[in-house]
Structures are given as structure tokens and as C-alpha cells.
PDB file of N, CA and C in Angstrom:
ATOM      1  N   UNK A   1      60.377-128.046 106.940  1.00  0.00           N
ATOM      2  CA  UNK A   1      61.784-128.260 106.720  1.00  0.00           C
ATOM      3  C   UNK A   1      62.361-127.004 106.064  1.00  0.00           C
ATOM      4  N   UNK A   2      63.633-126.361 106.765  1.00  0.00           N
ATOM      5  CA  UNK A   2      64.512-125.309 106.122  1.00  0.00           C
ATOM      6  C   UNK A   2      64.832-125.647 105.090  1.00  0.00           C
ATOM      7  N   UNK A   3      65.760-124.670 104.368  1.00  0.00           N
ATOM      8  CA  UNK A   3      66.850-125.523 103.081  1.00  0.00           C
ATOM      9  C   UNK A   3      67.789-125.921 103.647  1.00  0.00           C
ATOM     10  N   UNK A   4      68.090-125.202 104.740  1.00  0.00           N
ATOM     11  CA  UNK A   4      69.924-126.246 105.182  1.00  0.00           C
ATOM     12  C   UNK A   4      69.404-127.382 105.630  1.00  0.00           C
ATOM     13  N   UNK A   5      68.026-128.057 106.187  1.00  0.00           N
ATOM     14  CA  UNK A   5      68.032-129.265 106.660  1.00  0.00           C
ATOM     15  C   UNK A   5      67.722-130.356 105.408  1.00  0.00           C
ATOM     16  N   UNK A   6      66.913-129.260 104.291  1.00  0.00           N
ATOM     17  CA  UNK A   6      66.518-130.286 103.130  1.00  0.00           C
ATOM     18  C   UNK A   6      68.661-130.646 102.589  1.00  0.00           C
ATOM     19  N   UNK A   7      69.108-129.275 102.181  1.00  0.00           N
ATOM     20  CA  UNK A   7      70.415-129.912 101.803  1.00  0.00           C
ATOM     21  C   UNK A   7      70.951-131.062 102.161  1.00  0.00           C
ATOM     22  N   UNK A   8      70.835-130.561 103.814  1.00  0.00           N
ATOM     23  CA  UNK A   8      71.664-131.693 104.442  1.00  0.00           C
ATOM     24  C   UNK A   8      71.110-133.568 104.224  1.00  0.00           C
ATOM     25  N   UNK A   9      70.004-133.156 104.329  1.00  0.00           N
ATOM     26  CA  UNK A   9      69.433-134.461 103.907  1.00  0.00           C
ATOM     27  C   UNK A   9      69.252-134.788 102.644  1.00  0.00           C
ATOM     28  N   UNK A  10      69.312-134.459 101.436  1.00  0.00           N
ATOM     29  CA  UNK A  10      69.330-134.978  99.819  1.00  0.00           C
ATOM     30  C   UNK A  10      70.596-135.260  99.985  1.00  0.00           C
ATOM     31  N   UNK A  11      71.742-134.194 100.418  1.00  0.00           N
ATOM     32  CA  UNK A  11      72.821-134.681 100.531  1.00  0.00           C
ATOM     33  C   UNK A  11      73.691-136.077 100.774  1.00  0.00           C
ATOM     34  N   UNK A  12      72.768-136.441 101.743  1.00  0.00           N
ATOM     35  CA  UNK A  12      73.139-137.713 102.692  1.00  0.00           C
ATOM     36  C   UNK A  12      72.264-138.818 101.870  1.00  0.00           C
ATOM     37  N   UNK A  13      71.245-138.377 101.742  1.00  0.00           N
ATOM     38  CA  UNK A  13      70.622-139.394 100.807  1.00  0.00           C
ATOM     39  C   UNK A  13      71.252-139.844  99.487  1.00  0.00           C
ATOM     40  N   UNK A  14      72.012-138.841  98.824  1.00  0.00           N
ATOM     41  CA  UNK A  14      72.627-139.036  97.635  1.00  0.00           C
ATOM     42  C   UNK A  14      73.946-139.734  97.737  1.00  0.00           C
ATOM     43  N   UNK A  15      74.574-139.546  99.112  1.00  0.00           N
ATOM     44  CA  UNK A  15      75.556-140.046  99.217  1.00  0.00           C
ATOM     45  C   UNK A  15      75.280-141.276  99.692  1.00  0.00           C
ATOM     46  N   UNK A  16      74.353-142.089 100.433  1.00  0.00           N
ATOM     47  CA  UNK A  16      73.631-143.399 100.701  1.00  0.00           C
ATOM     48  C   UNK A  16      73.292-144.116  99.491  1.00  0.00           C
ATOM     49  N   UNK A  17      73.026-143.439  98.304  1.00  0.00           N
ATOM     50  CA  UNK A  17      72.694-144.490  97.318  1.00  0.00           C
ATOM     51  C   UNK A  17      74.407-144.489  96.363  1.00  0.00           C
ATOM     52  N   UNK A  18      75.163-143.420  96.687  1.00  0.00           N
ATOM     53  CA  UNK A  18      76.227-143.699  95.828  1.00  0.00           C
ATOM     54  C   UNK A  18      76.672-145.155  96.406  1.00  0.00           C
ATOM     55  N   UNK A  19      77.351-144.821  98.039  1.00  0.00           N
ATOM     56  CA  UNK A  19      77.513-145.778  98.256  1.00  0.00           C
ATOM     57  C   UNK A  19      77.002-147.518  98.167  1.00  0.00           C
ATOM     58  N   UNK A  20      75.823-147.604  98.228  1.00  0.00           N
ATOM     59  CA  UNK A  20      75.259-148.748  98.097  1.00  0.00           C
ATOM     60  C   UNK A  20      75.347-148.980  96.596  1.00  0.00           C
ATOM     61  N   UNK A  21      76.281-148.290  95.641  1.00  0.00           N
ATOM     62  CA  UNK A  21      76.202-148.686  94.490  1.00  0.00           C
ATOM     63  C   UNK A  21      77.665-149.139  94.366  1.00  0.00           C
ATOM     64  N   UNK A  22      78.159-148.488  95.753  1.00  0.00           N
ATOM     65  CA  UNK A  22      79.738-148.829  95.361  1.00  0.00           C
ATOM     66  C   UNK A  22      80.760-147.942  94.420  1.00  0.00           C
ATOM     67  N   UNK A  23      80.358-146.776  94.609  1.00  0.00           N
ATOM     68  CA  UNK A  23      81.078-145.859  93.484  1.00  0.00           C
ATOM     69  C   UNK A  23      81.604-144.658  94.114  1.00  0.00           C
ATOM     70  N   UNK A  24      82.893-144.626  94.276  1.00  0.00           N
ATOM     71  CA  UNK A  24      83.358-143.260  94.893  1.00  0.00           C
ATOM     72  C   UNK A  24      83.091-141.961  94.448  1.00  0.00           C
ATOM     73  N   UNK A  25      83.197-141.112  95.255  1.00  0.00           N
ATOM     74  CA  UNK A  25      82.890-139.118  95.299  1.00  0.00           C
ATOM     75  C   UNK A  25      83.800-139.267  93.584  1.00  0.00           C
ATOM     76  N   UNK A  26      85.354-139.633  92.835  1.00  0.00           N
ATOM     77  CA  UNK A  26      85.647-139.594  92.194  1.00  0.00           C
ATOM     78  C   UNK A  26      84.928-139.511  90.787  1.00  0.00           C
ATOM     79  N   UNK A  27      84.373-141.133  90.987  1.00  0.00           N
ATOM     80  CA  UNK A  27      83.877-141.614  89.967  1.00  0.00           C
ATOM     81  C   UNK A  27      82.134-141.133  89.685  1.00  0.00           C
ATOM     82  N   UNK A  28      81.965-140.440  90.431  1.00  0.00           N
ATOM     83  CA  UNK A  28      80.173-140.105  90.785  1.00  0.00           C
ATOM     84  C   UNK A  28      80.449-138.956  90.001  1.00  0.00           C
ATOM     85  N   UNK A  29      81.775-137.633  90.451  1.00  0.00           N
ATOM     86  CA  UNK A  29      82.151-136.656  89.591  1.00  0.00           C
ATOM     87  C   UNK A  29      82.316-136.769  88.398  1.00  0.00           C
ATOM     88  N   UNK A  30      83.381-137.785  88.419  1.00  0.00           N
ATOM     89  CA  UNK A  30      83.065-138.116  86.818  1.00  0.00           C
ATOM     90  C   UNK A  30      81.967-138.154  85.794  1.00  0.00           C
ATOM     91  N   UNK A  31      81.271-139.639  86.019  1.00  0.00           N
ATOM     92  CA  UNK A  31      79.797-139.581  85.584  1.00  0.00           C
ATOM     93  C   UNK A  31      78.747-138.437  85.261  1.00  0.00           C
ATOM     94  N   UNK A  32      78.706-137.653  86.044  1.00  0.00           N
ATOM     95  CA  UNK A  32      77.600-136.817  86.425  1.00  0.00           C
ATOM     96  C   UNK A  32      78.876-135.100  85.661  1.00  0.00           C
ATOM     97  N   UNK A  33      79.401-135.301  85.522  1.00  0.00           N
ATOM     98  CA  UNK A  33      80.529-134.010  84.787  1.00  0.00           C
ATOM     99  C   UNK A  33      80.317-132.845  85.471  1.00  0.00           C
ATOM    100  N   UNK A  34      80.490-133.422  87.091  1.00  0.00           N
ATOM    101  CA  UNK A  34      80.784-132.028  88.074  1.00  0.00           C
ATOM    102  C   UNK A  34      82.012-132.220  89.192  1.00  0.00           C
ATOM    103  N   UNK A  35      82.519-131.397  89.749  1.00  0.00           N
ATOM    104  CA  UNK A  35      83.882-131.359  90.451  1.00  0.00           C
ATOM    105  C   UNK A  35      83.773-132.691  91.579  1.00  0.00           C
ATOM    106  N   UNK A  36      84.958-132.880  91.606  1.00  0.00           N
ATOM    107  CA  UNK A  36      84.944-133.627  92.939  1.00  0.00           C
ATOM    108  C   UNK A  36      84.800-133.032  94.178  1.00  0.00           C
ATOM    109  N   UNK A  37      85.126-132.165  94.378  1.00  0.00           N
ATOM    110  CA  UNK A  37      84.480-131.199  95.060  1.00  0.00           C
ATOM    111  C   UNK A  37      83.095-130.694  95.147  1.00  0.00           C
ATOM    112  N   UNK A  38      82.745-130.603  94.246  1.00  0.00           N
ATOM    113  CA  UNK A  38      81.096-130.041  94.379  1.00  0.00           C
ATOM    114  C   UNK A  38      80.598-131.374  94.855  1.00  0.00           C
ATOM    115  N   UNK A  39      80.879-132.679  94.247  1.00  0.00           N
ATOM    116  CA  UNK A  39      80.072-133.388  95.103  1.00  0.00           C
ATOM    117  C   UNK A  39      80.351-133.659  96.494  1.00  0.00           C
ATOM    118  N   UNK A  40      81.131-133.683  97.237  1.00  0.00           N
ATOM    119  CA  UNK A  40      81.513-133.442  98.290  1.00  0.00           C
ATOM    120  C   UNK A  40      80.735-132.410  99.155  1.00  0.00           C
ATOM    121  N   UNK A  41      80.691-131.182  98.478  1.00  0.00           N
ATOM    122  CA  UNK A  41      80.031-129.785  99.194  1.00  0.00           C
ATOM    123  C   UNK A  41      78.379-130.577  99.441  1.00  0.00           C
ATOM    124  N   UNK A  42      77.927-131.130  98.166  1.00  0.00           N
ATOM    125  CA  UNK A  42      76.484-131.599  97.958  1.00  0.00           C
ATOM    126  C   UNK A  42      76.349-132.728  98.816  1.00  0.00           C
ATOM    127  N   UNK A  43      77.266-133.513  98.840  1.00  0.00           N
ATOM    128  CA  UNK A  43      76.974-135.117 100.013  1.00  0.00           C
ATOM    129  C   UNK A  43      76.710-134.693 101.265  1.00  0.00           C
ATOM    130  N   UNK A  44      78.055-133.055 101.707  1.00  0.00           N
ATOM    131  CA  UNK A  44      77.672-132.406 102.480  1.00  0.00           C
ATOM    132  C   UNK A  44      76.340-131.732 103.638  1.00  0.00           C
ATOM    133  N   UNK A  45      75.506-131.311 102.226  1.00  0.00           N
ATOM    134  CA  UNK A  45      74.907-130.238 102.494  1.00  0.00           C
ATOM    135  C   UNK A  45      75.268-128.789 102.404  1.00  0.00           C
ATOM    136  N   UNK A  46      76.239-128.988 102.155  1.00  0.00           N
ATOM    137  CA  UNK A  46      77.147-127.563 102.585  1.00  0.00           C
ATOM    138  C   UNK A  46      76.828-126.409 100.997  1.00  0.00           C
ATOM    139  N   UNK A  47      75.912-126.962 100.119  1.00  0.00           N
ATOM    140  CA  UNK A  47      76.163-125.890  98.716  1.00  0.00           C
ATOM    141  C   UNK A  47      74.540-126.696  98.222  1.00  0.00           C
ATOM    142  N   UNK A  48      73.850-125.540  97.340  1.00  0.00           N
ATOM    143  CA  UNK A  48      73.152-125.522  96.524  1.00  0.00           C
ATOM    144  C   UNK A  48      73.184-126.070  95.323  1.00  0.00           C
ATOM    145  N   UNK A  49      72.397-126.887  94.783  1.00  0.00           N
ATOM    146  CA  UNK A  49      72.585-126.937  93.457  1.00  0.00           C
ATOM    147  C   UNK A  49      71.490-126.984  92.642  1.00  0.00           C
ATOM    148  N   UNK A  50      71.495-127.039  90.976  1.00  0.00           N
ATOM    149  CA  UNK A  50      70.793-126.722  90.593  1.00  0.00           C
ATOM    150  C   UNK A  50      69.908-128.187  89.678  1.00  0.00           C
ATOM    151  N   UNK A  51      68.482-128.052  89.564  1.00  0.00           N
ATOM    152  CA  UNK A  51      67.908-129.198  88.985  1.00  0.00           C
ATOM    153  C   UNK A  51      68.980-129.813  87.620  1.00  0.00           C
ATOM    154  N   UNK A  52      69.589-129.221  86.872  1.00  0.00           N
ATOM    155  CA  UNK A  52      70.273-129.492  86.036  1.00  0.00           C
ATOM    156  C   UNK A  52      71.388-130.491  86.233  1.00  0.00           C
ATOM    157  N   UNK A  53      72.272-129.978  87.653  1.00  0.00           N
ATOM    158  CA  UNK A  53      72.825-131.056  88.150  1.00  0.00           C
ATOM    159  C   UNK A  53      72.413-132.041  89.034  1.00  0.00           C
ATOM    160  N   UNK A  54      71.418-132.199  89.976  1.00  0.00           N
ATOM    161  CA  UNK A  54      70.654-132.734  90.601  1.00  0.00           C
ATOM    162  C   UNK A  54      70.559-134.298  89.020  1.00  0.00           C
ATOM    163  N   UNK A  55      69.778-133.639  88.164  1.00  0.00           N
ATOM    164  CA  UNK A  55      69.762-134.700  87.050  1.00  0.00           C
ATOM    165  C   UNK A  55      70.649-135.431  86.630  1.00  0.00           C
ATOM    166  N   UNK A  56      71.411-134.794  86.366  1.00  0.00           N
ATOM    167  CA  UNK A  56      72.879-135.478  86.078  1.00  0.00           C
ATOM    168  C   UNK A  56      73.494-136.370  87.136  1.00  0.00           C
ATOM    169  N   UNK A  57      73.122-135.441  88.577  1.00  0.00           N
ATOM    170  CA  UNK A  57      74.168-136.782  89.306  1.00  0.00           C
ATOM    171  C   UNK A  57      73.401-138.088  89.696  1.00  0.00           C
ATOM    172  N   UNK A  58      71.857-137.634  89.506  1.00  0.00           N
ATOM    173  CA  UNK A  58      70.740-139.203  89.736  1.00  0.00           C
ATOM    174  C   UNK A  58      70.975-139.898  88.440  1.00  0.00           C
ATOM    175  N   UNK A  59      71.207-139.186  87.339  1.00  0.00           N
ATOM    176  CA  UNK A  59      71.422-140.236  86.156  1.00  0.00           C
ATOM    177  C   UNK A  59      72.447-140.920  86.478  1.00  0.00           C
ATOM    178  N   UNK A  60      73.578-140.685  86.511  1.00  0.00           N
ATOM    179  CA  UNK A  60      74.745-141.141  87.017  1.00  0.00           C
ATOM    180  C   UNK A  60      74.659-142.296  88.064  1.00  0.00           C
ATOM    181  N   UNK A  61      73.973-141.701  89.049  1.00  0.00           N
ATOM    182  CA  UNK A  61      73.381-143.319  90.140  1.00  0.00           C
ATOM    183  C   UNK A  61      72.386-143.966  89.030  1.00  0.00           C
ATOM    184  N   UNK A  62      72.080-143.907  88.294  1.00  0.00           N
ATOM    185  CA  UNK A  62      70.448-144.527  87.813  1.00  0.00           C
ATOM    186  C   UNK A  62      69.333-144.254  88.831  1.00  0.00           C
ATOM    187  N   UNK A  63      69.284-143.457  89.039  1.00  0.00           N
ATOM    188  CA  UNK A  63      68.373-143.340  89.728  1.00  0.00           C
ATOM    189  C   UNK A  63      66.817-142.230  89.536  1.00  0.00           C
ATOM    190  N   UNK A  64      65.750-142.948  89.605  1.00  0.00           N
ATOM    191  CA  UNK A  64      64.274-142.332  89.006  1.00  0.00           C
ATOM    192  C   UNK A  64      64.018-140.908  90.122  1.00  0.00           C
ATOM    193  N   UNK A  65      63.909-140.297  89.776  1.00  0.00           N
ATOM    194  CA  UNK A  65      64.122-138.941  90.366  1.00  0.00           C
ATOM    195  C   UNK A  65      62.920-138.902  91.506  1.00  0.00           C
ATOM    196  N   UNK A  66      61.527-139.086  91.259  1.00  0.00           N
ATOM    197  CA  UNK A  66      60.672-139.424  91.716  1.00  0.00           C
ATOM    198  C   UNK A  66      60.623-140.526  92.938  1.00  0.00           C
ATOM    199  N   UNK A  67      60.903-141.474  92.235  1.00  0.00           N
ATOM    200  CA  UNK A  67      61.248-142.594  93.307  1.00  0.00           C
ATOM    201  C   UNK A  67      62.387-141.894  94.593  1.00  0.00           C
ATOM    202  N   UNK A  68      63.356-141.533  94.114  1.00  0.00           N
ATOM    203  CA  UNK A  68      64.205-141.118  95.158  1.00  0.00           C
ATOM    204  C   UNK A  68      63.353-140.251  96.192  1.00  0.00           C
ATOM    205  N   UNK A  69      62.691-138.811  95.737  1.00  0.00           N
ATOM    206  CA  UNK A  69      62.293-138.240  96.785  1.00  0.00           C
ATOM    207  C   UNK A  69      61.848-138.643  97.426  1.00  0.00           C
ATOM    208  N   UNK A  70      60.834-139.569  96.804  1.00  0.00           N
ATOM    209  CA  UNK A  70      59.679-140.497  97.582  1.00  0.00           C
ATOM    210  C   UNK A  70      60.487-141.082  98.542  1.00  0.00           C
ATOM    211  N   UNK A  71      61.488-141.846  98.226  1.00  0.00           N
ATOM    212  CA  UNK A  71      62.128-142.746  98.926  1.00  0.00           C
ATOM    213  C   UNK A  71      62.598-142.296 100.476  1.00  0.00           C
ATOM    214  N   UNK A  72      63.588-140.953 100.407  1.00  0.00           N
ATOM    215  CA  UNK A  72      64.026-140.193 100.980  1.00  0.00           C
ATOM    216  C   UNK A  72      63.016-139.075 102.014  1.00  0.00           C
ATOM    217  N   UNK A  73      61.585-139.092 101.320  1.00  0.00           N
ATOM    218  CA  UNK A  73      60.625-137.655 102.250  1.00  0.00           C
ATOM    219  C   UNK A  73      61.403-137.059 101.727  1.00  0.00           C
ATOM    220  N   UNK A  74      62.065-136.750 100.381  1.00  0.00           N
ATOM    221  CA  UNK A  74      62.151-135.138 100.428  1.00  0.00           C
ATOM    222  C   UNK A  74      61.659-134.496 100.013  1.00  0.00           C
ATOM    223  N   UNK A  75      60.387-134.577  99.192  1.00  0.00           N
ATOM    224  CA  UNK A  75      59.085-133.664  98.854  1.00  0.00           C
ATOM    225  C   UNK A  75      58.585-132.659  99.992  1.00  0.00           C
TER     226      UNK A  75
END
């Protein structure tokens, strides 16, 4: 797997569990104290980010960091 295909896919994955939590691109920005935009670029695929925010926006879902990759194949 490239990085644009891993992006694209954490991306989508991240945006699959926002949704199933029921919480808009808004309120996910909020939580997680990054742009509404950046998450957008990230649901995308379209931008990099860094473990620092990666943390922040799974805290924000509740979500076990581990479990997710697992969940997702994105290891």
C-alpha cells in the first residue's frame, strides 16, 4: 500500500466511524481542536497528518487506536 491509498483509506475509515457515531465534520473539529477543514482534507485523503492529531481526532471518536487499525487493515 502507497501513502495516498493508506490516506485515502484511514480517511474514509475515520469518517465511517464519525458517522456511525452521528457527529458532524463540525463537531469532530471541534472535539479533536483542528479546522473544519483539515478534517475534511483528512476524511478526504487529500492531506497528511500527524500522530498528534491522528490522537486527538480518535479520542474525540473514543476510539482505541489499536483496535481501529486492526479494524480497518491499516497496519
Amino acid at each position: 500500500m502507497n501513502k495516498e491509498e493508506f490516506l485515502k483509506d484511514i480517511g474514509f475509515a475515520i469518517k465511517i466511524e464519525r458517522m456511525r457515531r452521528k457527529i458532524s465534520q463540525e463537531k469532530l473539529a471541534e472535539l479533536s481542536d483542528c479546522s473544519l477543514s483539515y478534517i475534511g482534507f483528512i476524511e478526504r485523503g487529500e492531506k497528511s497528518f500527524s500522530l498528534y492529531n491522528f490522537i486527538k481526532i480518535s479520542n474525540a471518536l473514543k476510539l482505541d487506536l489499536s483496535e481501529f487499525l486492526d479494524k480497518y487493515k491499516c497496519l
